[in-house]
Protein backbone atom coordinates (compact mmCIF):
# COMPACT_ATOMS: atom_id res chain seq x y z
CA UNK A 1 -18.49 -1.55 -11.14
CA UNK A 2 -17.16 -4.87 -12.55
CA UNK A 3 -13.98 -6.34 -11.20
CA UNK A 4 -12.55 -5.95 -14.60
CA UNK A 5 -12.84 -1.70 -14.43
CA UNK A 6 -11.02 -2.29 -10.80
CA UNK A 7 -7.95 -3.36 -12.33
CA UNK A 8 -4.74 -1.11 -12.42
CA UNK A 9 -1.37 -1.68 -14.38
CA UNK A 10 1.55 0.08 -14.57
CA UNK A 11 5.08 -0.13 -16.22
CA UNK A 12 7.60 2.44 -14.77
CA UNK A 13 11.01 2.63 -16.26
CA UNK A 14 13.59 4.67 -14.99
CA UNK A 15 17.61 4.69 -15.46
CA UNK A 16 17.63 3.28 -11.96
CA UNK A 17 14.42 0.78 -11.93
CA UNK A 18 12.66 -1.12 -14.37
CA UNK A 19 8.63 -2.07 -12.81
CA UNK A 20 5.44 -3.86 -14.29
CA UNK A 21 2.98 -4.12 -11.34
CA UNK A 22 -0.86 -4.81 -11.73
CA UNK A 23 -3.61 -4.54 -8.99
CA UNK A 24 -6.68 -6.25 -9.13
CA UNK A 25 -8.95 -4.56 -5.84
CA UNK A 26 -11.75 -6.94 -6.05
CA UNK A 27 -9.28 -10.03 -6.01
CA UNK A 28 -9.11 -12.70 -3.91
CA UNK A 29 -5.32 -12.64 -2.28
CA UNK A 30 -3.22 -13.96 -4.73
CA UNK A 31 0.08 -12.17 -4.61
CA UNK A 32 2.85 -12.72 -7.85
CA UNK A 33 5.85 -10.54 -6.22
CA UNK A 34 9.43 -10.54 -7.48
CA UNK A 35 10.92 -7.39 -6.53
CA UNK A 36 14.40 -8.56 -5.73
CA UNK A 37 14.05 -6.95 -2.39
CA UNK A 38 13.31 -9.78 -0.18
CA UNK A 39 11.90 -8.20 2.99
CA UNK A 40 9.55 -6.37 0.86
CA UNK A 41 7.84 -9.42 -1.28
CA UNK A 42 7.14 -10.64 2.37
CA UNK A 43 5.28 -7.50 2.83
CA UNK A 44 3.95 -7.01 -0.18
CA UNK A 45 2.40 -10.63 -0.15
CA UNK A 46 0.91 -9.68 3.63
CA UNK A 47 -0.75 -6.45 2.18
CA UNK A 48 -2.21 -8.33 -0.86
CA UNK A 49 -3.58 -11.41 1.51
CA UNK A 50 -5.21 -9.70 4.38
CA UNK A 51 -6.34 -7.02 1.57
CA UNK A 52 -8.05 -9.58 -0.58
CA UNK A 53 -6.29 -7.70 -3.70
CA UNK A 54 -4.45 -9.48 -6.15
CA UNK A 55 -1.30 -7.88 -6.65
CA UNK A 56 1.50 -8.96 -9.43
CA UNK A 57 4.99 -6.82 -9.22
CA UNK A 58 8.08 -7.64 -10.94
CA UNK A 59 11.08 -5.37 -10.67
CA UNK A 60 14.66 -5.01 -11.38
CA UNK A 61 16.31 -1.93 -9.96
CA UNK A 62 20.07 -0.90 -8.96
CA UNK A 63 19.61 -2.91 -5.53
CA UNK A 64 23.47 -2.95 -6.17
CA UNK A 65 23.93 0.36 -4.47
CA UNK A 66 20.81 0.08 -2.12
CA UNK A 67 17.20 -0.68 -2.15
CA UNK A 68 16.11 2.80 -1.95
CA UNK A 69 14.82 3.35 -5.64
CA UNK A 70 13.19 -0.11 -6.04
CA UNK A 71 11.09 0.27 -3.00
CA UNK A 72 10.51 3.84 -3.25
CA UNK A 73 9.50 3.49 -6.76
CA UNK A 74 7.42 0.62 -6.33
CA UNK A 75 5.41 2.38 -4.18
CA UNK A 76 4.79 5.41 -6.64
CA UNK A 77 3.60 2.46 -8.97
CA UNK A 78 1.21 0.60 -6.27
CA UNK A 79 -0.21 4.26 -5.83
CA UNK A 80 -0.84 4.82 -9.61
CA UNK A 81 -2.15 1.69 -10.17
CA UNK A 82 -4.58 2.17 -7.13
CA UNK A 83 -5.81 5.50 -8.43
CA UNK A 84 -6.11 3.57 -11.84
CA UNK A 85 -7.82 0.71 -10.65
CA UNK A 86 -10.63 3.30 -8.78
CA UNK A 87 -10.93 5.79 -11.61
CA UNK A 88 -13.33 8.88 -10.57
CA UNK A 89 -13.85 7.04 -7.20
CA UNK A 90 -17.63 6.94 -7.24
CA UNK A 91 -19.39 4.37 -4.77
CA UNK A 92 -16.27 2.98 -2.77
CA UNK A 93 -16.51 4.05 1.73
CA UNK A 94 -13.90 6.19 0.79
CA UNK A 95 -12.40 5.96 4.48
CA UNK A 96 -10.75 2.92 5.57
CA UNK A 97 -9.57 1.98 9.20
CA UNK A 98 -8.05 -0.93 11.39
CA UNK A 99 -5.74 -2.16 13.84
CA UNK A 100 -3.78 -5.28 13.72
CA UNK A 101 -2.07 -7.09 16.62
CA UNK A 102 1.38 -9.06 15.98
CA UNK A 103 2.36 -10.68 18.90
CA UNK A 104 4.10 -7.11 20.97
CA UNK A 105 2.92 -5.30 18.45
CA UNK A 106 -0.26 -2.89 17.80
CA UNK A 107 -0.46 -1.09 14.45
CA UNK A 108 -3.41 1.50 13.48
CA UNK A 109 -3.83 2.25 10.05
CA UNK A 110 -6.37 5.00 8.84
CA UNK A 111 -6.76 6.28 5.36
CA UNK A 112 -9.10 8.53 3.47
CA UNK A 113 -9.08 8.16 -0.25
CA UNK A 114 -9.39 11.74 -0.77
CA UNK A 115 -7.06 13.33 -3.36
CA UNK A 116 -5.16 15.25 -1.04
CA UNK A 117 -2.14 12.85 -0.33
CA UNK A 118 -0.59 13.38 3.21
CA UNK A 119 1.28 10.64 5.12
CA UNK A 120 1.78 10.86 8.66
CA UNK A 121 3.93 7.95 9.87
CA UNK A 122 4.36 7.53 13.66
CA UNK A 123 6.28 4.01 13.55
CA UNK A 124 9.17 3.74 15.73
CA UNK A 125 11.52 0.48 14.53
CA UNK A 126 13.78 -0.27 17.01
CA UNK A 127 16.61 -1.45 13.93
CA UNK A 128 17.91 0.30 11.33
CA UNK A 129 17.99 -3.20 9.35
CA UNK A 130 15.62 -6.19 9.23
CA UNK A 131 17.68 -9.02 7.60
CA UNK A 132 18.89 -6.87 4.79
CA UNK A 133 16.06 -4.61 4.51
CA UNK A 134 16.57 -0.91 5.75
CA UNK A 135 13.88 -0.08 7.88
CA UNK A 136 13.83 3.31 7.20
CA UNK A 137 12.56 2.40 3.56
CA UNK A 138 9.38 1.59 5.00
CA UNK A 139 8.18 5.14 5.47
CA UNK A 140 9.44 5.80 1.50
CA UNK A 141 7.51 3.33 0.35
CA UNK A 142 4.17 4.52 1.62
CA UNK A 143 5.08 8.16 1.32
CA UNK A 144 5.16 7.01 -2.82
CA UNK A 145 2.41 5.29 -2.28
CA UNK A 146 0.20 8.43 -0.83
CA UNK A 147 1.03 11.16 -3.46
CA UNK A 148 0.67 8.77 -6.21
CA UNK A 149 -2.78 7.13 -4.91
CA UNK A 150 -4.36 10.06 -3.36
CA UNK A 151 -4.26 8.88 0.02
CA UNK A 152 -4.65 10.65 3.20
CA UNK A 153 -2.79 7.80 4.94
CA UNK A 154 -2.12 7.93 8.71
CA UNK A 155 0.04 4.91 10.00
CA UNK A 156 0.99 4.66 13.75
CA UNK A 157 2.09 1.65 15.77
CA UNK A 158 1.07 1.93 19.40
CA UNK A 159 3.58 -0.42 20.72
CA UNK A 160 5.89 -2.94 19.77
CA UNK A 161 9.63 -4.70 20.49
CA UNK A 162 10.59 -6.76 17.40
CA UNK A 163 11.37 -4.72 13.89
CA UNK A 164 9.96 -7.70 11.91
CA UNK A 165 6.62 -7.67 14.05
CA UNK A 166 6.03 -4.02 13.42
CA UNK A 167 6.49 -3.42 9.75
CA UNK A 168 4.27 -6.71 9.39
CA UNK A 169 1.57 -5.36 11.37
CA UNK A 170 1.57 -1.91 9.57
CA UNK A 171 1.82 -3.88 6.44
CA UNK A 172 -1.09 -5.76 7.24
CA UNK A 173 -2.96 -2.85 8.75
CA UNK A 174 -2.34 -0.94 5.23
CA UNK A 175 -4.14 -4.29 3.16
CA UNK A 176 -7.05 -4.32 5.36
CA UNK A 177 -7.60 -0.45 6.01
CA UNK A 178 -8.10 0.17 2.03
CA UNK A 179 -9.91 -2.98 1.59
CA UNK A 180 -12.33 -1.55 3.54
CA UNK A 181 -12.17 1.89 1.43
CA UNK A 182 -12.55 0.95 -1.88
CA UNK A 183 -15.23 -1.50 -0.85
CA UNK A 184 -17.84 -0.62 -2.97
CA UNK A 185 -21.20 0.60 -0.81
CA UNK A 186 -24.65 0.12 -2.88
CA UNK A 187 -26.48 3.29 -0.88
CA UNK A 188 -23.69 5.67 -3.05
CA UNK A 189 -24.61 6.77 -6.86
CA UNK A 190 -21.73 9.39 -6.49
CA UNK A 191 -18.57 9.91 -4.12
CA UNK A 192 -18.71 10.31 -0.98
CA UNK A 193 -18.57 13.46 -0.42
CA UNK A 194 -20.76 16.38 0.38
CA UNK A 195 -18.76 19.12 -2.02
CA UNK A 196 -20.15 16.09 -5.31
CA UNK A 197 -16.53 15.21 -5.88
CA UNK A 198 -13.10 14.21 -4.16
């Protein structure tokens, strides 16, 4: 595959958010994120450096009322661009995995790139808000982000103190755990997968 076939882009428009978001896997870092959710360019930005994808998002959403929608959809985009981006799947590892220290804090990120989207999310966050940001959003964003990218996703943070520390960690985790899937492996001429597709 060239890096130009592992490129997704998506426009969502909704009554409550308007998104244009495009993923580049084989990229190099370079994050373009406006979301108008603060909290979650920072994270954002983390995923696409220690990911090595190159990730553009623009949004505009009712962030008048909360910031529910914006980051909830925003995640069903980054999951439909993923799945774009990959296509039928053939030759990525398929199964991505890592852990990622933040000071306190220990976060273990596993994922399987299967088709069968599941999400289970063991992160406890001491706060209910980081600066602005509810917390709680965290675990809607990748929820979106697993039914819309086909992602058996398990996220769990095996200790930590300081909110900021542990969505950073699992946002970092997340980048580096599906670098490692959709890295491309030269013994595949298929999936990966002994039933001949995902």
């Amino acid at each position: 595959m060239t890096t130009q076939e592992r490129r997704g882009r998506i426009r969502r428009r909704t009554n409550e958010t308007d998104i244009e978001l495009s993923l580049v896997i084989d990229g190099s870092g370079a994050a373009k994120i406006t979301t108008g959710v603060g909290f979650l360019d920072h994270m954002l930005t983390l995923f696409a450096v220690h990911g090595f994808f190159d990730l553009t998002v623009t949004a505009r959403g009712d962030t008048e009322i909360d910031d529910h929608h914006t980051v909830e959809d925003i995640g069903i985009c980054l999951g439909r661009a993923l799945k774009e981006a990959l296509g039928d799947n053939r030759g990525i590892s398929r199964y991505g995995f890592t852990y990622v220290p933040m000071d306190e804090t220990l976060a273990r990120v596993c994922l399987d790139i299967s088709n069968r989207p599941h999400l289970h999310y063991d992160v406890r966050v001491p706060d209910q808000k980081v600066g602005t940001f509810d917390t709680a959003l965290a675990k809607e964003f990748f929820r979106a982000v697993a039914q819309h990218g086909g992602l058996t996703l398990h996220v769990d943070v095996l200790h930590g103190e300081n909110s900021h520390h542990i969505l950073e960690a699992v946002f970092k985790a997340f980048g580096r755990a599906l670098d490692r899937a959709t890295t491309n492996d030269r013994r595949l001429r298929g999936q990966l997968s002994s039933k001949g597709m995902l």
